[in-house]
Protein backbone atom coordinates (compact mmCIF):
# COMPACT_ATOMS: atom_id res chain seq x y z
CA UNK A 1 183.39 92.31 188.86
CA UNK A 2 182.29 95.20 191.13
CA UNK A 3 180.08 93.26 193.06
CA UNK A 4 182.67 90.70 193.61
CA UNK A 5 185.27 93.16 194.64
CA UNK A 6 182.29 94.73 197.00
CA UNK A 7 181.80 91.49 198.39
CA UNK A 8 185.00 90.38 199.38
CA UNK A 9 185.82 93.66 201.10
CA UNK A 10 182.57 93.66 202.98
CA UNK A 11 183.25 90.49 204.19
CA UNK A 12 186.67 90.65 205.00
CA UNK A 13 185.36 93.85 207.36
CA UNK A 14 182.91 92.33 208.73
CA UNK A 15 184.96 89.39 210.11
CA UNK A 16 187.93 92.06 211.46
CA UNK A 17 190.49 90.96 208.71
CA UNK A 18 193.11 92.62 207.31
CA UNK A 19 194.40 92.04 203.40
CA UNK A 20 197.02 90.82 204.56
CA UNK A 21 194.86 88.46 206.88
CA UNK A 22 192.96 87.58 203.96
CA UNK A 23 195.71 86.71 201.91
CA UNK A 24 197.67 84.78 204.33
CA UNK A 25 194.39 82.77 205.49
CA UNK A 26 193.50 82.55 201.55
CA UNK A 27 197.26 81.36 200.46
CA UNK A 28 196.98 84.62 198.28
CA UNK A 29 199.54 87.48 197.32
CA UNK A 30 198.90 90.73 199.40
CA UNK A 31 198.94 92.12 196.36
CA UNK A 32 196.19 90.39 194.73
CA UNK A 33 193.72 91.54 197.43
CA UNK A 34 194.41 95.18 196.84
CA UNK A 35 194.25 95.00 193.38
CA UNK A 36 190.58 93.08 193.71
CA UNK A 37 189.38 95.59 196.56
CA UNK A 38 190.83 98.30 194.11
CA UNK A 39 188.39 97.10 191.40
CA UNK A 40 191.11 95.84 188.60
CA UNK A 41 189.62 93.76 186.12
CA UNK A 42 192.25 91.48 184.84
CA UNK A 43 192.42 88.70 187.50
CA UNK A 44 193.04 84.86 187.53
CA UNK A 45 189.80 83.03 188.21
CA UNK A 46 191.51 80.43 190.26
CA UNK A 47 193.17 82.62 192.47
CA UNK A 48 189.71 84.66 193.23
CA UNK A 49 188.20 81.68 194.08
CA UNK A 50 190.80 80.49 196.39
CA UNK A 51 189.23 83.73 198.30
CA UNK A 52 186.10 83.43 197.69
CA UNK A 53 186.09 79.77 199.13
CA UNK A 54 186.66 81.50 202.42
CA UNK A 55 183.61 82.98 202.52
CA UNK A 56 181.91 80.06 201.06
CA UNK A 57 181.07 81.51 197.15
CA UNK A 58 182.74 80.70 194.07
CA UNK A 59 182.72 81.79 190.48
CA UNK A 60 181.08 79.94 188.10
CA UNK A 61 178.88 80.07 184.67
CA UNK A 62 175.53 82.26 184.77
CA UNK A 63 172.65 82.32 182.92
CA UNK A 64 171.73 86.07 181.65
């Protein structure tokens, strides 16, 4: 999860966005950025993707 939340911060810096750009442009809670950028663990799948899609990357299964 760490890298996620890395990566979508990074990102949203790197193209000049706010959260609450992200969220807005994402159809995402303002909330749900800063808990993801904050590191919390216990977040919908579906909803991180709708962010991640932004940035073309989803989740998905991975072989260890």
């Amino acid at each position: 999860m760490q890298k996620v939340r890395n990566f979508i911060k990074t990102k949203r810096k790197e193209l000049g966005l706010t959260q609450k750009d992200l969220a807005q442009k994402s159809g995402v809670g303002i909330r749900f950025i800063r808990d993801v950028e904050q590191g919390r663990d216990a977040l919908r799948t579906d909803t991180l993707n709708k962010v991640l899609r932004l940035f073309g990357k989803t989740l998905g299964p991975v072989d260890l």
